[in-house]
Protein backbone atom coordinates (compact mmCIF):
# COMPACT_ATOMS: atom_id res chain seq x y z
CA UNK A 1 -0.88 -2.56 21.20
CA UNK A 2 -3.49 -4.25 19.58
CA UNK A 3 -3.57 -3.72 15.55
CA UNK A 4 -7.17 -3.38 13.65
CA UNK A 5 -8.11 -6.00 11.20
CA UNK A 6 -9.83 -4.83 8.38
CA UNK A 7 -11.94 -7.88 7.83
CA UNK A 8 -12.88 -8.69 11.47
CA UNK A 9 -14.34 -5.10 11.96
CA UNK A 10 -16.16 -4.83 8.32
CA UNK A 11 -16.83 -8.64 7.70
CA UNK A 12 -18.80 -9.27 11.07
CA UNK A 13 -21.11 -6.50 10.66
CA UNK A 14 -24.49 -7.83 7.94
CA UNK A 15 -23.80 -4.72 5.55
CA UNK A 16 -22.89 -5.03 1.89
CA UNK A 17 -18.64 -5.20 1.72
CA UNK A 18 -18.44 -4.94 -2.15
CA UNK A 19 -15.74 -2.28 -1.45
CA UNK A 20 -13.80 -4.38 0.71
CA UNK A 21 -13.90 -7.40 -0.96
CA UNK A 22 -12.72 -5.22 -3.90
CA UNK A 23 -10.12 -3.65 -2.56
CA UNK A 24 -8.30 -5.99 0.06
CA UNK A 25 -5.90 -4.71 1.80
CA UNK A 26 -4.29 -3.23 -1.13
CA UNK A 27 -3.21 0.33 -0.65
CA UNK A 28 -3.83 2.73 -3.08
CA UNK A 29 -2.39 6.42 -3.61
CA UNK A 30 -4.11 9.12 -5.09
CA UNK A 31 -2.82 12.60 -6.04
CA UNK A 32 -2.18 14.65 -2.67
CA UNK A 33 -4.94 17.51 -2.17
CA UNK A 34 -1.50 19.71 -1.19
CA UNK A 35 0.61 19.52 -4.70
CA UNK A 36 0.19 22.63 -6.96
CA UNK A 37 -1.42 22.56 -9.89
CA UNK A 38 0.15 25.28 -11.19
CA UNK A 39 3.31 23.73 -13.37
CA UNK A 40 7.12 24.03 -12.62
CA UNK A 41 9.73 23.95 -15.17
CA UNK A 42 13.58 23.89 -13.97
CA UNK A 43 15.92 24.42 -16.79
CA UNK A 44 18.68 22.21 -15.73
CA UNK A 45 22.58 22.08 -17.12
CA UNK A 46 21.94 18.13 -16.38
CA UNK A 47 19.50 16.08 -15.41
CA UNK A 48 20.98 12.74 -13.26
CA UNK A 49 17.72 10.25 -14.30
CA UNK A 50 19.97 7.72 -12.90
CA UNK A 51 17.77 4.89 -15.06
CA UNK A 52 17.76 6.86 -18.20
CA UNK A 53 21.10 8.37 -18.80
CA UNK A 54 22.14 12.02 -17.99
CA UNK A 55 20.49 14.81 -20.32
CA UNK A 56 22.63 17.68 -20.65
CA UNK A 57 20.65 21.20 -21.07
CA UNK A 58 17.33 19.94 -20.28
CA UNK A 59 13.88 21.14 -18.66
CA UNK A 60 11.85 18.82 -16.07
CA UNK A 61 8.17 19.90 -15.74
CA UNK A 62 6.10 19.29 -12.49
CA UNK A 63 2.67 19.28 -12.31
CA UNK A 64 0.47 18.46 -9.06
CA UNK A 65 3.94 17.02 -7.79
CA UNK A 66 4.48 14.55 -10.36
CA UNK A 67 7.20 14.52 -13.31
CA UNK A 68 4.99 14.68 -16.13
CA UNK A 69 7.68 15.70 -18.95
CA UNK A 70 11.69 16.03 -18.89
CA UNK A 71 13.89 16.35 -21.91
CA UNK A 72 16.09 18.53 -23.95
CA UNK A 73 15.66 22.32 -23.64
CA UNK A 74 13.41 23.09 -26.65
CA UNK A 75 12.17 19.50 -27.29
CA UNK A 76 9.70 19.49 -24.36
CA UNK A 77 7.11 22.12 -23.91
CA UNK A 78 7.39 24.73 -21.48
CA UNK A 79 3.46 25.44 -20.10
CA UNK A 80 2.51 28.67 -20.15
CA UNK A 81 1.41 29.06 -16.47
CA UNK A 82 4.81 27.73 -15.42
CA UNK A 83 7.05 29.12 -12.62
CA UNK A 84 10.41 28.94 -14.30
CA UNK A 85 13.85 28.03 -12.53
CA UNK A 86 16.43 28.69 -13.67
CA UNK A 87 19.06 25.73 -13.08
CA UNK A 88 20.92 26.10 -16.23
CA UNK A 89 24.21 25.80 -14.26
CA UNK A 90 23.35 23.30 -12.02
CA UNK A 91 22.71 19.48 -11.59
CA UNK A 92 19.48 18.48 -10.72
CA UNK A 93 18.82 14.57 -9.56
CA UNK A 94 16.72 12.21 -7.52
CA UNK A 95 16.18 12.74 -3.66
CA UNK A 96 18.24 10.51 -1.49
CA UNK A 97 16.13 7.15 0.02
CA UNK A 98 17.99 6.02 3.77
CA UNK A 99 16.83 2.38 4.39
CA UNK A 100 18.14 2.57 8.35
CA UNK A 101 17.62 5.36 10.13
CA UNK A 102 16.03 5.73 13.49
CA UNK A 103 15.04 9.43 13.70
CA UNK A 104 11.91 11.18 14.07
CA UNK A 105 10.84 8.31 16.46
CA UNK A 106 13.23 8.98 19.48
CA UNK A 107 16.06 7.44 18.13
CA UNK A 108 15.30 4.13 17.89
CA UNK A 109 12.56 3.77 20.27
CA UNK A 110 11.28 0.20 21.01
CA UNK A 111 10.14 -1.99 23.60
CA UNK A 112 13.26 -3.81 26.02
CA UNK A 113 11.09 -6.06 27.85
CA UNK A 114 9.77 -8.85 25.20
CA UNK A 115 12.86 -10.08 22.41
CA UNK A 116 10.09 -10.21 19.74
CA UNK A 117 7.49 -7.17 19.29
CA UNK A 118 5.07 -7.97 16.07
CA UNK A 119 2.65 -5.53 17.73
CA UNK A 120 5.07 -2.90 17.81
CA UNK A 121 4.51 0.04 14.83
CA UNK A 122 6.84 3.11 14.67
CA UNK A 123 4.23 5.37 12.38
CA UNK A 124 2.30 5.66 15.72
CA UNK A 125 5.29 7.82 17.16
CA UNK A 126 6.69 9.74 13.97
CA UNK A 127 7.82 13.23 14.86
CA UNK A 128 8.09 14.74 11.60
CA UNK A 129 9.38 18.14 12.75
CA UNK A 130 11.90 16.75 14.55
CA UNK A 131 15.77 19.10 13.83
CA UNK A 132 17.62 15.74 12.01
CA UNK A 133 14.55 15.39 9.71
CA UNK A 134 15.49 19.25 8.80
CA UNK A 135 18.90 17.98 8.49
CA UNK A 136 18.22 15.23 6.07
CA UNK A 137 16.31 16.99 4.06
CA UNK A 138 18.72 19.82 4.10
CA UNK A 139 21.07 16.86 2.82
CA UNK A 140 18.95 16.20 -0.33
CA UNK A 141 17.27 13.16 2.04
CA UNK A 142 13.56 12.97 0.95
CA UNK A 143 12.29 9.54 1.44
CA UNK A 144 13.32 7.25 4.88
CA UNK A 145 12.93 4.26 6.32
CA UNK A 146 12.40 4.81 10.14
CA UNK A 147 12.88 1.41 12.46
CA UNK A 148 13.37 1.17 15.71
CA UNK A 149 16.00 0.07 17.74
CA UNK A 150 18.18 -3.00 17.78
CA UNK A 151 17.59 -4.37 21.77
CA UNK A 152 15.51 -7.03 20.66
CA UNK A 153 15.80 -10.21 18.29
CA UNK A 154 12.57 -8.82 16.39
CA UNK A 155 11.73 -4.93 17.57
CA UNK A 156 8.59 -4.25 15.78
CA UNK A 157 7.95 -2.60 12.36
CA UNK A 158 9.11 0.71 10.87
CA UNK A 159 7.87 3.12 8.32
CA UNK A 160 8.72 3.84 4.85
CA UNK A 161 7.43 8.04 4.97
CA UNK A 162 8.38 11.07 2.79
CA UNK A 163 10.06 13.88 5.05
CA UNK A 164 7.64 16.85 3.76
CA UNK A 165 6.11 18.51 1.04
CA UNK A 166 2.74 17.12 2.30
CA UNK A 167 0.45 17.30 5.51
CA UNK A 168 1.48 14.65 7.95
CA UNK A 169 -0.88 12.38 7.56
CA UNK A 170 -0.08 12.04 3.75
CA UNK A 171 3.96 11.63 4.67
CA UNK A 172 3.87 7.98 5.01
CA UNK A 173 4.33 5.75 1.51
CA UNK A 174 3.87 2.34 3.76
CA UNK A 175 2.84 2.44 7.73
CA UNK A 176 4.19 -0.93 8.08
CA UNK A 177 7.28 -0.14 5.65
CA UNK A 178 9.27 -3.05 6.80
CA UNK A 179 9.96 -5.47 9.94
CA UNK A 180 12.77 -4.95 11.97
CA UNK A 181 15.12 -8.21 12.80
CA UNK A 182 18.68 -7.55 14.35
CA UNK A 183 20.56 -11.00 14.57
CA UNK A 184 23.89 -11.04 16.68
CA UNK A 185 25.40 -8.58 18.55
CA UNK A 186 23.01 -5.69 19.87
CA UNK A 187 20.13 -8.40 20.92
CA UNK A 188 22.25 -10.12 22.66
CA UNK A 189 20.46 -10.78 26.17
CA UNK A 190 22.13 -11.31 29.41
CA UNK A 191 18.43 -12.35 31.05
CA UNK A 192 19.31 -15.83 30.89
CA UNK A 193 15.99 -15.79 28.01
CA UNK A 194 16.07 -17.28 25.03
CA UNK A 195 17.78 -14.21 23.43
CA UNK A 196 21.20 -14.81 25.36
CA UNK A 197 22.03 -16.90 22.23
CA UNK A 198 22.25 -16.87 18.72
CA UNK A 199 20.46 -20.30 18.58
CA UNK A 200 17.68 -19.35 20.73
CA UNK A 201 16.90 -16.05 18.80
CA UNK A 202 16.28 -18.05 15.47
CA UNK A 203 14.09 -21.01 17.25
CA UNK A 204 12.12 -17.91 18.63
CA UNK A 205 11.84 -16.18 15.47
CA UNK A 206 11.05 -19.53 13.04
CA UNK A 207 8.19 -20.12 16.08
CA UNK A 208 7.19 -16.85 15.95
CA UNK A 209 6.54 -17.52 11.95
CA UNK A 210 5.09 -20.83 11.97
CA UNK A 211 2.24 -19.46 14.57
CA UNK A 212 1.76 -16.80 12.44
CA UNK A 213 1.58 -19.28 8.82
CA UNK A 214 -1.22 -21.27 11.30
CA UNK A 215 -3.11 -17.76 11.99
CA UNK A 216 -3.09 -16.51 8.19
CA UNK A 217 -4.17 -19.57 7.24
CA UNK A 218 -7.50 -19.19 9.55
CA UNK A 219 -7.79 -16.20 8.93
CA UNK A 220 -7.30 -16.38 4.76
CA UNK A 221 -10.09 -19.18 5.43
CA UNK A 222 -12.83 -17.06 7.42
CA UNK A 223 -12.38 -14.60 4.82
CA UNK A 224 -12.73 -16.80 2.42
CA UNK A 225 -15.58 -18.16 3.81
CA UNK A 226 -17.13 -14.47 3.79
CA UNK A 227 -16.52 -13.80 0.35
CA UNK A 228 -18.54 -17.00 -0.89
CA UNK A 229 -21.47 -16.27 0.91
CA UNK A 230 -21.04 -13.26 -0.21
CA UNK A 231 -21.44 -13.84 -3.51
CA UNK A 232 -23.78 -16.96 -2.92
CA UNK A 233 -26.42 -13.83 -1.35
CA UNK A 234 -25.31 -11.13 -4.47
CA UNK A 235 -26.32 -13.99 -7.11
CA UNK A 236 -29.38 -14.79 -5.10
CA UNK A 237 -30.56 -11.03 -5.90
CA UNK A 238 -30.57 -10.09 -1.97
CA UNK A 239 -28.08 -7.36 -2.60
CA UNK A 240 -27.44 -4.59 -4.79
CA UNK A 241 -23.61 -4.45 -6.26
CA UNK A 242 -24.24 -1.71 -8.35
CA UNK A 243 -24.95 1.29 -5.67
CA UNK A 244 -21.83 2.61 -3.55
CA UNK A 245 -21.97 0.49 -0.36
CA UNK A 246 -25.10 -1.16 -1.57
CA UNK A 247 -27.86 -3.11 0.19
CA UNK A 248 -28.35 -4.34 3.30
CA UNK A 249 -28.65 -8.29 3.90
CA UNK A 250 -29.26 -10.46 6.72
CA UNK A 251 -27.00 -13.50 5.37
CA UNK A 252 -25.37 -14.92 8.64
CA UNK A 253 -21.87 -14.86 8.77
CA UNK A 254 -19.20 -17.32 10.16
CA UNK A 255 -18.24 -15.98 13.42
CA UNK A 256 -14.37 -14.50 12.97
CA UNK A 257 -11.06 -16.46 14.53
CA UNK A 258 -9.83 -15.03 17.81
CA UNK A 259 -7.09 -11.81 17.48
CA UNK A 260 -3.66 -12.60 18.08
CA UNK A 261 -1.96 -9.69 18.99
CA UNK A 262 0.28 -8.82 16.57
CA UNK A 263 -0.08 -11.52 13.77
CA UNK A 264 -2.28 -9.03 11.84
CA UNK A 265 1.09 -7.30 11.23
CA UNK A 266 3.30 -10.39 10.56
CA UNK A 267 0.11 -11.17 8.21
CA UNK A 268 1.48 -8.30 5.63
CA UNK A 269 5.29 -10.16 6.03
CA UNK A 270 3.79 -13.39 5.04
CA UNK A 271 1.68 -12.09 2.03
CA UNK A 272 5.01 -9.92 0.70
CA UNK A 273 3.59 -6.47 1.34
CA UNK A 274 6.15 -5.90 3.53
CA UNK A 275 9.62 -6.83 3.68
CA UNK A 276 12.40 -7.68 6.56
CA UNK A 277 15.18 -5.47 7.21
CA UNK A 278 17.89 -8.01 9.13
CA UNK A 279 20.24 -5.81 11.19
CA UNK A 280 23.04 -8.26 11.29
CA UNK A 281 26.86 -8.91 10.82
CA UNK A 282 29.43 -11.64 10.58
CA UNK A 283 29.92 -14.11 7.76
CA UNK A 284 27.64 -16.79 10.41
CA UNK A 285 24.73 -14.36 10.91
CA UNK A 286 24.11 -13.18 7.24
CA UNK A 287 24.36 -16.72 6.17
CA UNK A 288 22.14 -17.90 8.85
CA UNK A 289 20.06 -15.17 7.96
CA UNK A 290 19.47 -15.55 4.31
CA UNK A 291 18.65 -19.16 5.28
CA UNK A 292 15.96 -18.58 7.47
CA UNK A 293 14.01 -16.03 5.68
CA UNK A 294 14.87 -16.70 1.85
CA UNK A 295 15.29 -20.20 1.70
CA UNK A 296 13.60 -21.66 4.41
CA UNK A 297 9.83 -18.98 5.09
CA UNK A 298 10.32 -17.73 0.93
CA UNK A 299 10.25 -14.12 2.50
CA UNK A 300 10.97 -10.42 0.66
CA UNK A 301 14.19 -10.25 3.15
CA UNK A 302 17.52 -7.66 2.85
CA UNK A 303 20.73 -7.28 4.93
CA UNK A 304 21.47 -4.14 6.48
CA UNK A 305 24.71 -3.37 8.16
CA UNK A 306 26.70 -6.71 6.74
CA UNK A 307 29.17 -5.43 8.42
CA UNK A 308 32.37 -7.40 10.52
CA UNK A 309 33.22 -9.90 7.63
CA UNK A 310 29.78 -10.04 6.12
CA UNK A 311 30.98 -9.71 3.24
CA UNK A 312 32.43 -13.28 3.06
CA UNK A 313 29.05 -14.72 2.51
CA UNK A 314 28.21 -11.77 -0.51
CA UNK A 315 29.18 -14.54 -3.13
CA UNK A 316 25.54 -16.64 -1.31
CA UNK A 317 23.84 -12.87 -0.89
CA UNK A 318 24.69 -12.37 -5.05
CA UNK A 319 23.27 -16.13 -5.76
CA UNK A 320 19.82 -15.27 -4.02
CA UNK A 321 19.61 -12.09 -5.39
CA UNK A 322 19.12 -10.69 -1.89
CA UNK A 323 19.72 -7.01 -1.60
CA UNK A 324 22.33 -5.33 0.89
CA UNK A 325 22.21 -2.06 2.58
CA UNK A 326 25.69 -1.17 3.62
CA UNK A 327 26.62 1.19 6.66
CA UNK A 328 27.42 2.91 8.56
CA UNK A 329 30.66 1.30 8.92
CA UNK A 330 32.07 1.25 5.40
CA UNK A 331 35.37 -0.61 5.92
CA UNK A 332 36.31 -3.78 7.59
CA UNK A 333 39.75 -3.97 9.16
CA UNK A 334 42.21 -6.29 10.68
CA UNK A 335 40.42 -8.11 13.56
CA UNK A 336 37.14 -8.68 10.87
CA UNK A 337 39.64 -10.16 8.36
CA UNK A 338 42.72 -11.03 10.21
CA UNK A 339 44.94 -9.88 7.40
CA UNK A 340 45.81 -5.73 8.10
CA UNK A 341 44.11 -4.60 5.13
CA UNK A 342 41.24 -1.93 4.28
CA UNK A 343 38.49 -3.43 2.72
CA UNK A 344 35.61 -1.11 1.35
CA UNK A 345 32.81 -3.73 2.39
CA UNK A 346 30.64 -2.14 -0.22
CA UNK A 347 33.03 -2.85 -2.80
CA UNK A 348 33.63 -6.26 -1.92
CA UNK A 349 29.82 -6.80 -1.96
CA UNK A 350 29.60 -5.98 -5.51
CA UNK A 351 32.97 -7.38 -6.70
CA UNK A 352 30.72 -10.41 -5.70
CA UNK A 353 27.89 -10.11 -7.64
CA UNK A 354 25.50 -8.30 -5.17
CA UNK A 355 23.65 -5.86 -7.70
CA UNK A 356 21.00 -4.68 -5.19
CA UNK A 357 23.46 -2.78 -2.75
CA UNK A 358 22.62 0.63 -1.07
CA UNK A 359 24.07 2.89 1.51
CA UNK A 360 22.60 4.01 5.03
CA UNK A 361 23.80 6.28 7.85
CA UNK A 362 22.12 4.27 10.77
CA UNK A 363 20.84 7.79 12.00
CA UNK A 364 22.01 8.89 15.15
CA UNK A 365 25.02 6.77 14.84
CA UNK A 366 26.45 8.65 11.89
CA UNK A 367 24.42 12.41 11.48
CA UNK A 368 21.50 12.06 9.23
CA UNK A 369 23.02 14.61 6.88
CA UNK A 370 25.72 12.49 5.81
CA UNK A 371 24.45 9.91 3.58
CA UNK A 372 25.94 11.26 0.65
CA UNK A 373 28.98 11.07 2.17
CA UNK A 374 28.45 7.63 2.49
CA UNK A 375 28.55 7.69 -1.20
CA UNK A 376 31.53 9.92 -1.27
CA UNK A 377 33.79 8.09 1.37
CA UNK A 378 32.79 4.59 -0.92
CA UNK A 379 33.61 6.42 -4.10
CA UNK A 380 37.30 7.42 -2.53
CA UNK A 381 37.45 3.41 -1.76
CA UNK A 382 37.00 2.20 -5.14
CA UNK A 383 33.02 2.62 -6.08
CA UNK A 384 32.12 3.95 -9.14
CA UNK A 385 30.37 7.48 -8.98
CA UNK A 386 26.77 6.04 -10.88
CA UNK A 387 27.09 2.71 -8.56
CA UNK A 388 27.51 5.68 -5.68
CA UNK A 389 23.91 7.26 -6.55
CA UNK A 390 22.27 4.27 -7.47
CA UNK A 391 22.81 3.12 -4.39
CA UNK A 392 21.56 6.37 -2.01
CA UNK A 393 18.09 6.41 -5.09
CA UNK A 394 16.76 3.55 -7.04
CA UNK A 395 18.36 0.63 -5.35
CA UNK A 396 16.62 1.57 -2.15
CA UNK A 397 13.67 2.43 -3.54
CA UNK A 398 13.85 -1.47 -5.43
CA UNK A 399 14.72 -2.99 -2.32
CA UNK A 400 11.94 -1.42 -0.31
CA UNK A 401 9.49 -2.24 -3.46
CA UNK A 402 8.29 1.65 -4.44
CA UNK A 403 10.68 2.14 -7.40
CA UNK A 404 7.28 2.88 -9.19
CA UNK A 405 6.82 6.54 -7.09
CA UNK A 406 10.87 7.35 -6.38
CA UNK A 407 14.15 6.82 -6.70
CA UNK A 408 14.75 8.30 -9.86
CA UNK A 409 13.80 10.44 -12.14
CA UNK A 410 10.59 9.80 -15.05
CA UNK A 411 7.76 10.82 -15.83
CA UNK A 412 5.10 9.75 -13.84
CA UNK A 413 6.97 9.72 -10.78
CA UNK A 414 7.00 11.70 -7.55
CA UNK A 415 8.66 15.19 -8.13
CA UNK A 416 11.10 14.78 -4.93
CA UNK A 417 14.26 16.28 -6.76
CA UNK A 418 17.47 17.83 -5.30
CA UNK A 419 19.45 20.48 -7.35
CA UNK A 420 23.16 21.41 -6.81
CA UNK A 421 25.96 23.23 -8.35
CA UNK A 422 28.01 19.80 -9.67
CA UNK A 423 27.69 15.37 -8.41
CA UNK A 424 25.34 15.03 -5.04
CA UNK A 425 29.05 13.69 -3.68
CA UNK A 426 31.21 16.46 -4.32
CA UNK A 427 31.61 18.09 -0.52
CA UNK A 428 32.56 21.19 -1.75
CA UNK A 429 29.56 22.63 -2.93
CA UNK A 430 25.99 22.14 -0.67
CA UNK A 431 22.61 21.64 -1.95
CA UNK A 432 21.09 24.76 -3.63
CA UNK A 433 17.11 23.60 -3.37
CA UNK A 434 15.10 20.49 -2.41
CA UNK A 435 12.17 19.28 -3.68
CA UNK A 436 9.33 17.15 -1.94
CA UNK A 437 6.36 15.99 -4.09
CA UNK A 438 6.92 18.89 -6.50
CA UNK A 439 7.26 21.45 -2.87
CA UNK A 440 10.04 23.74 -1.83
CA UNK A 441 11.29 22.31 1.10
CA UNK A 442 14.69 23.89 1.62
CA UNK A 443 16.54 26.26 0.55
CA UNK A 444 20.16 27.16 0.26
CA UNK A 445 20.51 29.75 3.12
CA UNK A 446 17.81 28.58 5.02
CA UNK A 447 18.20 27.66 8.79
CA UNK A 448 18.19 23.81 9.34
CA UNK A 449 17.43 24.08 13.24
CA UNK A 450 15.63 26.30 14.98
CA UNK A 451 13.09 29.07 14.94
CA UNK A 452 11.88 29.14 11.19
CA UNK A 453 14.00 26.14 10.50
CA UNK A 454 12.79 23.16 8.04
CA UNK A 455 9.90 22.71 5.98
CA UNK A 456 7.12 23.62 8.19
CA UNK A 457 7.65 26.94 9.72
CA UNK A 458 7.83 30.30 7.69
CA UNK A 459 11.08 31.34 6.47
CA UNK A 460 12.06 34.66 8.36
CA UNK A 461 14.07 36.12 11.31
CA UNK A 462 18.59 36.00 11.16
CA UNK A 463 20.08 33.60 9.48
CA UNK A 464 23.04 31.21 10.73
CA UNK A 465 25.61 34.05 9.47
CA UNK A 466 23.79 37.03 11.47
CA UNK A 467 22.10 37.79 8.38
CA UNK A 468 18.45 38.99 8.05
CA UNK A 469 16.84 36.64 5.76
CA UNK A 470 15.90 37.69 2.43
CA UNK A 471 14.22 35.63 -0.78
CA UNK A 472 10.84 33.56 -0.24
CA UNK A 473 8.66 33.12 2.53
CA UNK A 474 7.28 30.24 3.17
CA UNK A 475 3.39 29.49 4.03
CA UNK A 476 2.69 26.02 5.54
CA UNK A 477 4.57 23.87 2.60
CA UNK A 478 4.01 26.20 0.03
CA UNK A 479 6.98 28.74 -1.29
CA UNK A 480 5.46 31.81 -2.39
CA UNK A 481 6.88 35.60 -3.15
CA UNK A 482 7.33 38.16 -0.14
């Protein structure tokens, strides 16, 4: 698959590119044509900000699915159009974020026959509908990371996409949310390739980057190029840059560099837009790993999995500052440590110094409705109950670099909110009502598989207990009255 480069298809065509040269490849968000404008208040018993504290008795209002107030009951304004929950019993906090999952795209799907994949993109394939996305989000899972699978040294490049509340096209928060690594273990290859060994994996992947350092740098120079003669023709007067899309010139342009297939994608890597997600293991690998892509390239890297005596190297993982996204093995044992003891490697991450640490589930391999019982099972071995939910919200959403939309909850952010009777880890008591973007998306009662199941399908027919549903229909993503 051959990626499109912005530049190449704009920048060799003589029309005006004021826009592009504005805008880059930036991407920008604007509010969704699907959130309500009508406002919702939830009068909550708390409210879990996670960054701010806990507010006890307090309202969060939600307009166009954004938090634009939250506060004490009878210190914020109520609007007067507002449809008014009544949570005044219940917690209400952040949706979950899972950093390593590989649903929605065929578990894990990704291409056996070349070890490294740049051209590879899992958006293309995202089944948003799919029963374990009804499950997460049944879960109080709102946001995930999607990669695919682990047969290869580098597999290709996942997505970062909400699971709802929105048309599909306006799921996705990144397309290329992060690039997938996996280092020992799973890409092991028995080929008698280069990916047979450890060794031969990293010369392949520091190759892969130093061709693709030579290919931004041509590139960053043609464009370069562009943009001065550019402005060299605007100064002259041949162009207008005041008129949307402007004038029509005939400067000539320098003819583009040749497309490498895939480098476009490891171009986004190089420039930090998007980091790398290292499924690895063993003290050797996450060493080796922070190495290569931290010390050596200067790359926005993180460790998931860590798993098999990882941990020994946290104490280098804390001096880098690189994040860690635990699971779904929680504990090491025995043959990991040689010394017949439990360790919670979470725990032992942080005891460290890691402060960046989050859970996953590794979806299939663990369902995908259990990630907060990844924070549960860490909180039994020793974690503290905030450390738990930091690390299924805002840590994730730092370590994936969109704290500024989720991951907890102020004003200004994305409305994605989950609201329970008591803590997101106590098993006892499920979810009551999920919020996507400001959207009902599930509902206590509601089927999770199934006919009429999730957030896409109208809520109606017999319910899981052989009851006939009753409460709210809902219309597309929309909740509305029967």
């Amino acid at each position: 698959m051959q990626s499109t480069r912005l530049f190449k298809a704009v920048l060799s065509r003589p029309i005006l590119i004021s826009a592009v040269l504005v805008a880059g490849f930036a991407t920008s968000f604007h509010t969704p044509a699907y959130a309500q404008s009508r406002a919702l208040a939830i009068k909550a018993g708390r409210i879990l900000t996670v960054t701010n504290g806990t507010i006890i008795n307090g309202v969060i209002i939600v307009r166009n699915g954004k938090i634009v107030a939250l506060g004490k009951l009878g210190e914020v304004v109520i609007p007067a159009d507002a449809e008014v929950i009544d949570a005044s019993s219940e917690w209400v906090m952040p949706g979950q974020i899972d950093l390593h999952a590989h649903i929605g795209n065929d578990s894990g799907l990704h291409d056996y026959v070349h070890t490294l994949n740049p051209e590879f993109r899992v958006w293309d394939y995202i089944t948003p509908d799919a029963p374990e996305v009804r499950d997460d989000i049944a879960s109080g899972v709102t946001t995930l990371l999607t990669i695919p699978g682990s047969g290869g040294n580098h597999s290709g490049f996942g997505v970062l996409w909400k699971l709802g509340g929105a048309p599909r096209e306006q799921l996705y928060l990144r397309k290329l949310g992060v690039m997938k690594v996996a280092q020992a273990y799973n890409p092991e290859r028995t080929a008698g390739d280069l990916g047979l060994s450890r060794m031969g994996m990293w010369w392949m992947l520091r190759d892969m980057f130093s061709r693709a350092k030579s290919y931004e740098t041509e590139m960053k120079s043609w464009e370069d190029s562009n943009k001065k003669q550019y402005s060299l023709v605007a100064n002259a007067g041949l162009v207008s840059t005041g008129s949307p899309g402007g004038a029509i010139h005939t400067g000539k342009q320098a003819e583009a560099p040749d497309d490498v297939i895939g480098m476009d994608n490891l171009r986004a890597v190089l420039e930090k837009k998007t980091p790398i997600l290292v499924h690895t293991a063993g003290a050797r690998d996450v060493m080796e790993t922070m190495r290569m892509f931290h010390d050596e390239l200067n790359l926005n890297v993180f460790i998931s999995h860590g798993e098999f005596g990882g941990f020994q190297s946290a104490a280098e993982a804390a001096k880098r500052g690189i994040p860690v996204n635990v699971g779904p093995r929680l504990y090491d044992f025995s043959y990991q440590t040689y010394d017949r003891t439990f360790y919670s490697i979470a725990q032992k991450y942080l005891n460290a110094g890691v402060e960046m640490l989050s859970l996953n589930t590794d979806c299939p391999v663990i369902p995908p409705d259990d990630l907060f019982l990844q924070g549960t099972i860490s909180i039994r071995m020793g974690m503290d109950e905030d450390m738990a939910l930091r690390a299924v919200t805002i840590n994730p959403a730092r370590t994936i670099g969109i704290a500024d939309r989720i991951g907890s909850l102020e004003v200004g952010k994305d409305a994605d909110l989950v609201i329970k009777k008591g803590s997101l880890f106590d098993v006892r008591n499920p979810i009551d009502r999920v919020y996507i973007n400001g959207n009902l998306v599930f509902q206590h009662g509601q089927r999770r598989r199934g006919v009429g199941a999730g957030p896409f399908e109208a809520r109606n027919g017999v319910e899981e207990d052989g009851q006939v549903e009753s409460g709210p229909v809902r219309r597309g993503f929309l909740v509305e009255d029967e």
